[in-house]
PDB file of N, CA and C in Angstrom:
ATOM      1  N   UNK A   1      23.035 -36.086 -29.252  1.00  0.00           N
ATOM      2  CA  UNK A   1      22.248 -36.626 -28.161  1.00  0.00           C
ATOM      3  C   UNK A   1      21.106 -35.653 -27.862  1.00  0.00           C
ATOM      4  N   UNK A   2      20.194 -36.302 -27.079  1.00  0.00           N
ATOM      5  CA  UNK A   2      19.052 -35.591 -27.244  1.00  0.00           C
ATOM      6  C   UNK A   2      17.928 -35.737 -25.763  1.00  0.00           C
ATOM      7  N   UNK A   3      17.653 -34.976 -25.050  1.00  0.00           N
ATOM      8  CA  UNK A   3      16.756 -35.765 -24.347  1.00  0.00           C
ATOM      9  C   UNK A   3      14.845 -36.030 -24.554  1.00  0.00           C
ATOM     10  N   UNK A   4      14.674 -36.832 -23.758  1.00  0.00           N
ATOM     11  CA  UNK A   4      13.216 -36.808 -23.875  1.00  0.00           C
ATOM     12  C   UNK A   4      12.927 -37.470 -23.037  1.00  0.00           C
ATOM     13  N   UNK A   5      11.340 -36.521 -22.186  1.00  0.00           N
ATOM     14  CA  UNK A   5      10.872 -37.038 -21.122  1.00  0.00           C
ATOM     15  C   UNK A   5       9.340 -38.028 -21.191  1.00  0.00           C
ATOM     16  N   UNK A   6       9.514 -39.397 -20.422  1.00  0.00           N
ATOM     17  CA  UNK A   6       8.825 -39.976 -20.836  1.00  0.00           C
ATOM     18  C   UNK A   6       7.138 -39.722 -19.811  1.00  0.00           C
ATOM     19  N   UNK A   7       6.454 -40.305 -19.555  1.00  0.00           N
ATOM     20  CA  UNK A   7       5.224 -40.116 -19.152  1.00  0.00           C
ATOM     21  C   UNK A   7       5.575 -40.066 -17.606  1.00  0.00           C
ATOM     22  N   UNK A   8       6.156 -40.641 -17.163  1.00  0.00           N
ATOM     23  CA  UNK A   8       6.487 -40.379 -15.846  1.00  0.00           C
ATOM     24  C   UNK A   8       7.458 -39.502 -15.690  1.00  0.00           C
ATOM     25  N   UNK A   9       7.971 -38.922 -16.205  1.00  0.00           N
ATOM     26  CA  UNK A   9       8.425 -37.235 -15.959  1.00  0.00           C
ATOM     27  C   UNK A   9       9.788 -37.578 -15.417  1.00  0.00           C
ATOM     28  N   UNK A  10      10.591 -38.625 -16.386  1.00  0.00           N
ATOM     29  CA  UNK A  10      11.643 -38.993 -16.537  1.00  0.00           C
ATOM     30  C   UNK A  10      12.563 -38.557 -17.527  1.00  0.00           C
ATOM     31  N   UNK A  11      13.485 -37.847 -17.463  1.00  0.00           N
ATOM     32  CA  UNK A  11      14.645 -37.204 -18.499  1.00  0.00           C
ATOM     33  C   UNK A  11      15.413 -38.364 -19.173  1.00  0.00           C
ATOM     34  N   UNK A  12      15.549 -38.991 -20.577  1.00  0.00           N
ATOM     35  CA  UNK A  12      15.816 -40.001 -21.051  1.00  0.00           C
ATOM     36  C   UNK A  12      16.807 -39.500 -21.799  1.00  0.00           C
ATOM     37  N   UNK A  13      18.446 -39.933 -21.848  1.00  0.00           N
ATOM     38  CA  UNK A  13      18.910 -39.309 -23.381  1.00  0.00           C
ATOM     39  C   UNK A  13      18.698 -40.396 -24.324  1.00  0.00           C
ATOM     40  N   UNK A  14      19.101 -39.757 -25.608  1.00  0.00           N
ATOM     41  CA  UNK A  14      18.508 -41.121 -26.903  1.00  0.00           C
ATOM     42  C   UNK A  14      19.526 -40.189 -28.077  1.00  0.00           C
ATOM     43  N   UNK A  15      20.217 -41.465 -28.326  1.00  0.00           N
ATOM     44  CA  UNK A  15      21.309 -41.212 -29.223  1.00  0.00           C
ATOM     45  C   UNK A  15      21.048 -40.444 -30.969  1.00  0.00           C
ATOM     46  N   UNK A  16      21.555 -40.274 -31.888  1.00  0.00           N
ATOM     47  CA  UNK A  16      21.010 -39.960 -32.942  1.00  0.00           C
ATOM     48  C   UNK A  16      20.344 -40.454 -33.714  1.00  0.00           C
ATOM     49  N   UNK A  17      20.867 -42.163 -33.796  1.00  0.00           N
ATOM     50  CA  UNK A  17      20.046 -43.566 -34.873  1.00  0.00           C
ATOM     51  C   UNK A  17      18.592 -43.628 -34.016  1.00  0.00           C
ATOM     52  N   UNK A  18      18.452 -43.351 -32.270  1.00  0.00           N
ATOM     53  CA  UNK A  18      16.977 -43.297 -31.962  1.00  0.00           C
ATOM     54  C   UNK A  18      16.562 -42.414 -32.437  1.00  0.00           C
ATOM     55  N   UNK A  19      16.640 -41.167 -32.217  1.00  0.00           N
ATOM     56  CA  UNK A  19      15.821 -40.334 -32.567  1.00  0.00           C
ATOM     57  C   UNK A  19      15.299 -40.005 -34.154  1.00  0.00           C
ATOM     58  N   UNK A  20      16.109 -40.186 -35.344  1.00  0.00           N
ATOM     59  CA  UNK A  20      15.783 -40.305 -36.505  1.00  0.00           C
ATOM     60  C   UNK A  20      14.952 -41.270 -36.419  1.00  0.00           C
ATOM     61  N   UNK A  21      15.050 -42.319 -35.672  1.00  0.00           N
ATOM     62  CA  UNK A  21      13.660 -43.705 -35.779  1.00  0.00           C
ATOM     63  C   UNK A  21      12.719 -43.134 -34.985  1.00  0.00           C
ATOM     64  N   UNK A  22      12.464 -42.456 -33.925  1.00  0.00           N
ATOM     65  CA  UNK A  22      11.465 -41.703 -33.591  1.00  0.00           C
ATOM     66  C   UNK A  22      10.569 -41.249 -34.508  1.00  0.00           C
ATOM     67  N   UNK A  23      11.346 -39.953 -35.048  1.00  0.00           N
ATOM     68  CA  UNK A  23      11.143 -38.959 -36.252  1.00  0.00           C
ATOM     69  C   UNK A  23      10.740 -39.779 -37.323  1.00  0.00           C
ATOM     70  N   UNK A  24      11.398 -40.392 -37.743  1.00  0.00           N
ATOM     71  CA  UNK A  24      10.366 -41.307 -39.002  1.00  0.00           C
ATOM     72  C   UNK A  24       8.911 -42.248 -38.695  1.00  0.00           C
ATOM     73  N   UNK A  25       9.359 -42.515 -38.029  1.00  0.00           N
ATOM     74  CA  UNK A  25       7.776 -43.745 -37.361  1.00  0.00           C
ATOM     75  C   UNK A  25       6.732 -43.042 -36.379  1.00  0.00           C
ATOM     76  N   UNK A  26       7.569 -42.080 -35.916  1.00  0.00           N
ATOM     77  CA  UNK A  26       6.337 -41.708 -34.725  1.00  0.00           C
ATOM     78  C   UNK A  26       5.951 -40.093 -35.061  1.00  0.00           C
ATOM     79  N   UNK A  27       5.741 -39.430 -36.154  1.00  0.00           N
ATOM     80  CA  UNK A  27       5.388 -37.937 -36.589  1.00  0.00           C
ATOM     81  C   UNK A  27       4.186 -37.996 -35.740  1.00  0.00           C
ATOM     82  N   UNK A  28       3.576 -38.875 -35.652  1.00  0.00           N
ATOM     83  CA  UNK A  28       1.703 -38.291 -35.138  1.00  0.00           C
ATOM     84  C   UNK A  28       2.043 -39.704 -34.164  1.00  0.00           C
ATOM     85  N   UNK A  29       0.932 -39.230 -33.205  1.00  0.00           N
ATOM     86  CA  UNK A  29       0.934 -40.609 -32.197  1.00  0.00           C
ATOM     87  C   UNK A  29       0.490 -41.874 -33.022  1.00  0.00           C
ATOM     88  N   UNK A  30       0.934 -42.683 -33.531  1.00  0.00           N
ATOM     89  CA  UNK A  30       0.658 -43.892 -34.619  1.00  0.00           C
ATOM     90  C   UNK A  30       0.485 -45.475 -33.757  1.00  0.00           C
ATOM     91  N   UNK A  31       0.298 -46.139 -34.002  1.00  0.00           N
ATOM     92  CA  UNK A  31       1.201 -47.470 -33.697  1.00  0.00           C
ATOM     93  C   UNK A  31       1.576 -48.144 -34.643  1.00  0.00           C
ATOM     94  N   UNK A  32       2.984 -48.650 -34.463  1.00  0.00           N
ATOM     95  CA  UNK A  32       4.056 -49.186 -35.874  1.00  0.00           C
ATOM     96  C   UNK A  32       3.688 -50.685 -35.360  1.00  0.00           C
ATOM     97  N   UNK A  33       3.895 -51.632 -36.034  1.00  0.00           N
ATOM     98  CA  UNK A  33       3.566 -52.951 -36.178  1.00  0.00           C
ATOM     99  C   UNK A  33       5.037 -53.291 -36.472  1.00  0.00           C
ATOM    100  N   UNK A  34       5.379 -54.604 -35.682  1.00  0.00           N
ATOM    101  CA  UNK A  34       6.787 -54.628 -36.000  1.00  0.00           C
ATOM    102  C   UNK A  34       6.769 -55.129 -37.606  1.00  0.00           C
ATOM    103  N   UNK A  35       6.069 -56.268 -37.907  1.00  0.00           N
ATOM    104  CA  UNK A  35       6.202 -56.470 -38.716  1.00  0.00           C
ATOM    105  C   UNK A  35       6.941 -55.575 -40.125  1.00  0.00           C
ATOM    106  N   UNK A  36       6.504 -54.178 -39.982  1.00  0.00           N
ATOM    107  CA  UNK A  36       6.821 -53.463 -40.928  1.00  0.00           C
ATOM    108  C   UNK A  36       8.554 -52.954 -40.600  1.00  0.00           C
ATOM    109  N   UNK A  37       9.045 -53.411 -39.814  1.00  0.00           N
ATOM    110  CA  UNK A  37      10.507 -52.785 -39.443  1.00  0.00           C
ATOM    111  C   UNK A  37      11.418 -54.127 -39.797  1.00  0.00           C
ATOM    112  N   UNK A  38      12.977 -53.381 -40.010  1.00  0.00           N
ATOM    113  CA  UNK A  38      13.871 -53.969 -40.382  1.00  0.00           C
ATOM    114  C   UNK A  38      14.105 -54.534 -39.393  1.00  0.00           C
ATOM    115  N   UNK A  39      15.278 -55.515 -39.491  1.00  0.00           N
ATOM    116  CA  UNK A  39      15.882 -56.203 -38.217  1.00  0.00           C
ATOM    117  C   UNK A  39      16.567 -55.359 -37.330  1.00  0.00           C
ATOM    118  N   UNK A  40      17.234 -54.205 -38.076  1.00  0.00           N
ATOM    119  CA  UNK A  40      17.819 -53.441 -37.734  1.00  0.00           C
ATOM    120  C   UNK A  40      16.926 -52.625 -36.345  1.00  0.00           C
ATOM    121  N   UNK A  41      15.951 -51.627 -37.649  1.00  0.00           N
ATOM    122  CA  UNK A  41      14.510 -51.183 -36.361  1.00  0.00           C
ATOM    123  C   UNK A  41      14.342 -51.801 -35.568  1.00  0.00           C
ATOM    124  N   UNK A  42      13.944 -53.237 -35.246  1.00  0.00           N
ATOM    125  CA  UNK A  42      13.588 -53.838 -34.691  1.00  0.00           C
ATOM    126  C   UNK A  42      14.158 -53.582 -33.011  1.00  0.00           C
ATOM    127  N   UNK A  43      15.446 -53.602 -33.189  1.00  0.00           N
ATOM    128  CA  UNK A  43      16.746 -53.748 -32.135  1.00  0.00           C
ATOM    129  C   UNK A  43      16.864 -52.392 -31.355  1.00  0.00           C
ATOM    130  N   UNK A  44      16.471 -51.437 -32.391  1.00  0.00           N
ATOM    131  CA  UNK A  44      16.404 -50.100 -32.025  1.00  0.00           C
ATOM    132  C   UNK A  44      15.249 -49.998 -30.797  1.00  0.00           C
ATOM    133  N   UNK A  45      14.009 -50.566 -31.864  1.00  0.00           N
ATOM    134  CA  UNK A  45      12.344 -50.181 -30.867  1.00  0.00           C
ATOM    135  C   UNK A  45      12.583 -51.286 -29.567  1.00  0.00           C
ATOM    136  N   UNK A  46      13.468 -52.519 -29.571  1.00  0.00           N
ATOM    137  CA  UNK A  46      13.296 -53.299 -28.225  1.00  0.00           C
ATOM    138  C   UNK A  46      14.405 -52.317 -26.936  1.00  0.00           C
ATOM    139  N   UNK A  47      15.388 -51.555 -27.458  1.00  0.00           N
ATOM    140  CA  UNK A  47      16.010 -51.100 -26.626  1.00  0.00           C
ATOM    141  C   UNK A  47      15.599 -49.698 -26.232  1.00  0.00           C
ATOM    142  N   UNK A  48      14.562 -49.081 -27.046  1.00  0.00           N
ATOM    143  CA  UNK A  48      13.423 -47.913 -26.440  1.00  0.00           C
ATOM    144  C   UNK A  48      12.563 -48.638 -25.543  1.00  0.00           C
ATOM    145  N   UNK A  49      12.119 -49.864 -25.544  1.00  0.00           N
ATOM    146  CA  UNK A  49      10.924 -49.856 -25.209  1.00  0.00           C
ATOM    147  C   UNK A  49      12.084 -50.764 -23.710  1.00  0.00           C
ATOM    148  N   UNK A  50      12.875 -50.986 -23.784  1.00  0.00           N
ATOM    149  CA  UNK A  50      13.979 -51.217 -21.961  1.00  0.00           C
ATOM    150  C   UNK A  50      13.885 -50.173 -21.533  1.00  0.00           C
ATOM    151  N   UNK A  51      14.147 -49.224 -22.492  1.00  0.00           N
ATOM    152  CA  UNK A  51      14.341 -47.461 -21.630  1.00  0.00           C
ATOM    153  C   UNK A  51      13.378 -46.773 -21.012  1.00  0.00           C
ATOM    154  N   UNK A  52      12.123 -47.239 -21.846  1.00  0.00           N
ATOM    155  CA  UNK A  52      10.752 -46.907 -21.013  1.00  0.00           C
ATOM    156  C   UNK A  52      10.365 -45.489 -22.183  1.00  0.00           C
ATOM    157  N   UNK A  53      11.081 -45.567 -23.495  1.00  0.00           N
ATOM    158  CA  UNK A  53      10.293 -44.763 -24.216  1.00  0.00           C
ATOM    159  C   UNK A  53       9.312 -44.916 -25.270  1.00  0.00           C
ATOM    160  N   UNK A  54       9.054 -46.443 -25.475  1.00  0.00           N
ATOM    161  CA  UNK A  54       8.004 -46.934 -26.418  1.00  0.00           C
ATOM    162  C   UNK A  54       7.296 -47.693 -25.182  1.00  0.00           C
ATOM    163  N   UNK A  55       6.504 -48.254 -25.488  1.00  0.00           N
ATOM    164  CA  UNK A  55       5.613 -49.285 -25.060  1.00  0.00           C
ATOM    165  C   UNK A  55       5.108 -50.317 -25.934  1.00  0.00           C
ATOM    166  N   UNK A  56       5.336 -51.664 -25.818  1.00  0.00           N
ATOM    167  CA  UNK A  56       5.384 -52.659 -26.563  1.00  0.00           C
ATOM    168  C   UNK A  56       3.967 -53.448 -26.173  1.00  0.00           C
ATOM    169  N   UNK A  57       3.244 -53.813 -27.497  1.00  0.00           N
ATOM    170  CA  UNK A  57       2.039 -54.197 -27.053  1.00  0.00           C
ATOM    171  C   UNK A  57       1.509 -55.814 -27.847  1.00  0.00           C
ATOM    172  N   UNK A  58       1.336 -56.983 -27.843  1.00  0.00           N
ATOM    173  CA  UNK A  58       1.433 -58.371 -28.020  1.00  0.00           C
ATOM    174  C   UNK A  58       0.208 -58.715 -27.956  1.00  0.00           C
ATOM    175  N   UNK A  59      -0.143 -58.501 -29.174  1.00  0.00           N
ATOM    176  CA  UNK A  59      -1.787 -59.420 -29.682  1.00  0.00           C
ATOM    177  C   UNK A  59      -2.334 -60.260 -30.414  1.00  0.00           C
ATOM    178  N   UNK A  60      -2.094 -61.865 -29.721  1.00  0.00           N
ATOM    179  CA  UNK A  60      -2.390 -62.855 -30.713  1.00  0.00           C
ATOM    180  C   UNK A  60      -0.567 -62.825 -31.583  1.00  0.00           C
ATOM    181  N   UNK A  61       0.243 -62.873 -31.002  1.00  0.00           N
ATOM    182  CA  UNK A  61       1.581 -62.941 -32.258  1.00  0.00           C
ATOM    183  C   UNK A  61       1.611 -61.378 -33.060  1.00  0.00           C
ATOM    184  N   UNK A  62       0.678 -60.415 -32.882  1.00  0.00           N
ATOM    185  CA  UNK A  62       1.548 -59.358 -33.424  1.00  0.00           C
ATOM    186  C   UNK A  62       1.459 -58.354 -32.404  1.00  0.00           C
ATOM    187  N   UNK A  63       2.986 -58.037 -32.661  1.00  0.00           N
ATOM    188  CA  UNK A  63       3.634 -57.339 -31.597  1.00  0.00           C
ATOM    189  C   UNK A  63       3.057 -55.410 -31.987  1.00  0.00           C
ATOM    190  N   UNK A  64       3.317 -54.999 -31.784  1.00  0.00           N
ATOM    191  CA  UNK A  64       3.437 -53.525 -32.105  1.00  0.00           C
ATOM    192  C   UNK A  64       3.631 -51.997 -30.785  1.00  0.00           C
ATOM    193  N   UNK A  65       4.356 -51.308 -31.434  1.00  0.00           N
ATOM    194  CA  UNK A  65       4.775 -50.199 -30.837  1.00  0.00           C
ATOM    195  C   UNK A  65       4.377 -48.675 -30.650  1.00  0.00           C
ATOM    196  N   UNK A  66       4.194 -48.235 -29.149  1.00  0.00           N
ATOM    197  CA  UNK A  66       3.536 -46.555 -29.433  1.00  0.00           C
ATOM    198  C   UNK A  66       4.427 -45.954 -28.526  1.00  0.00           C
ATOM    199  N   UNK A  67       4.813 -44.675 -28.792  1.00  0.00           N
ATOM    200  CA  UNK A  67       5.287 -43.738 -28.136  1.00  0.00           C
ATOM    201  C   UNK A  67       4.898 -43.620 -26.735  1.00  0.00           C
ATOM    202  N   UNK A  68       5.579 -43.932 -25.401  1.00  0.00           N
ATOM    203  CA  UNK A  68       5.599 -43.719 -24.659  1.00  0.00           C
ATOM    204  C   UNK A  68       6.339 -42.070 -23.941  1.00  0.00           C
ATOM    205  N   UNK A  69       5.575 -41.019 -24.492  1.00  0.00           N
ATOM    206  CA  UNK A  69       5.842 -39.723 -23.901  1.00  0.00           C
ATOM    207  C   UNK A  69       5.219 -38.678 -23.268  1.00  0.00           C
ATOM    208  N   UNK A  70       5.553 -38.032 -22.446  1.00  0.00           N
ATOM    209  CA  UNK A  70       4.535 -37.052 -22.183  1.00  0.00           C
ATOM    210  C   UNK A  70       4.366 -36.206 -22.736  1.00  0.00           C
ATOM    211  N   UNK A  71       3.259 -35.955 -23.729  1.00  0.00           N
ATOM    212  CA  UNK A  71       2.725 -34.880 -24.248  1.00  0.00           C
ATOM    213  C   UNK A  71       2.888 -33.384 -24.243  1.00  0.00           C
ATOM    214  N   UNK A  72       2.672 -32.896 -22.776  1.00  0.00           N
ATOM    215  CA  UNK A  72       2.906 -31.795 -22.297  1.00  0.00           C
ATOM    216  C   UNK A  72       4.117 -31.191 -22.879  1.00  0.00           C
ATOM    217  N   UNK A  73       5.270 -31.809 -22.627  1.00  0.00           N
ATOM    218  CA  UNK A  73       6.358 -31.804 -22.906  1.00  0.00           C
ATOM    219  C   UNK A  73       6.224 -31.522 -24.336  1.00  0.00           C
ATOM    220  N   UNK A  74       6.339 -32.607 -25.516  1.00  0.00           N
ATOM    221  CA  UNK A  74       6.867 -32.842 -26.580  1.00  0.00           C
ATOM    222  C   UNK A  74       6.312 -31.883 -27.298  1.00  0.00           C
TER     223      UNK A  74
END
């Protein structure tokens, strides 16, 4: 387990399967497109983005995802 604080200076824990999906998709501030994720990912990034650590963004039918963190911090 692991924590991480999100932009509002909230202490979040995030289990091990999140954070390896962190670590793989989010190395540099990016935005992931769902399209490119498994069903699996998928389930992962909708239950970050309940927790308030992604932010989910809906344009025209494609969805896509960015790191919701505070910087300072990370």
């Amino acid at each position: 387990m692991k924590t991480v604080v999100t932009k509002g200076g909230i202490m979040t824990w995030i289990n091990t399967r999140e954070n390896k999906f962190i670590n793989e998709h989010f190395k540099d501030n990016t935005v992931l497109e769902q399209k490119q994720l498994t069903e699996r990912e998928t389930y992962i990034a909708s239950n970050l983005v309940t927790r308030g650590i992604l932010d989910k963004n809906i344009d025209q039918k494609q969805v896509t995802y960015k790191l919701n963190m505070n910087n300072m911090v990370r």
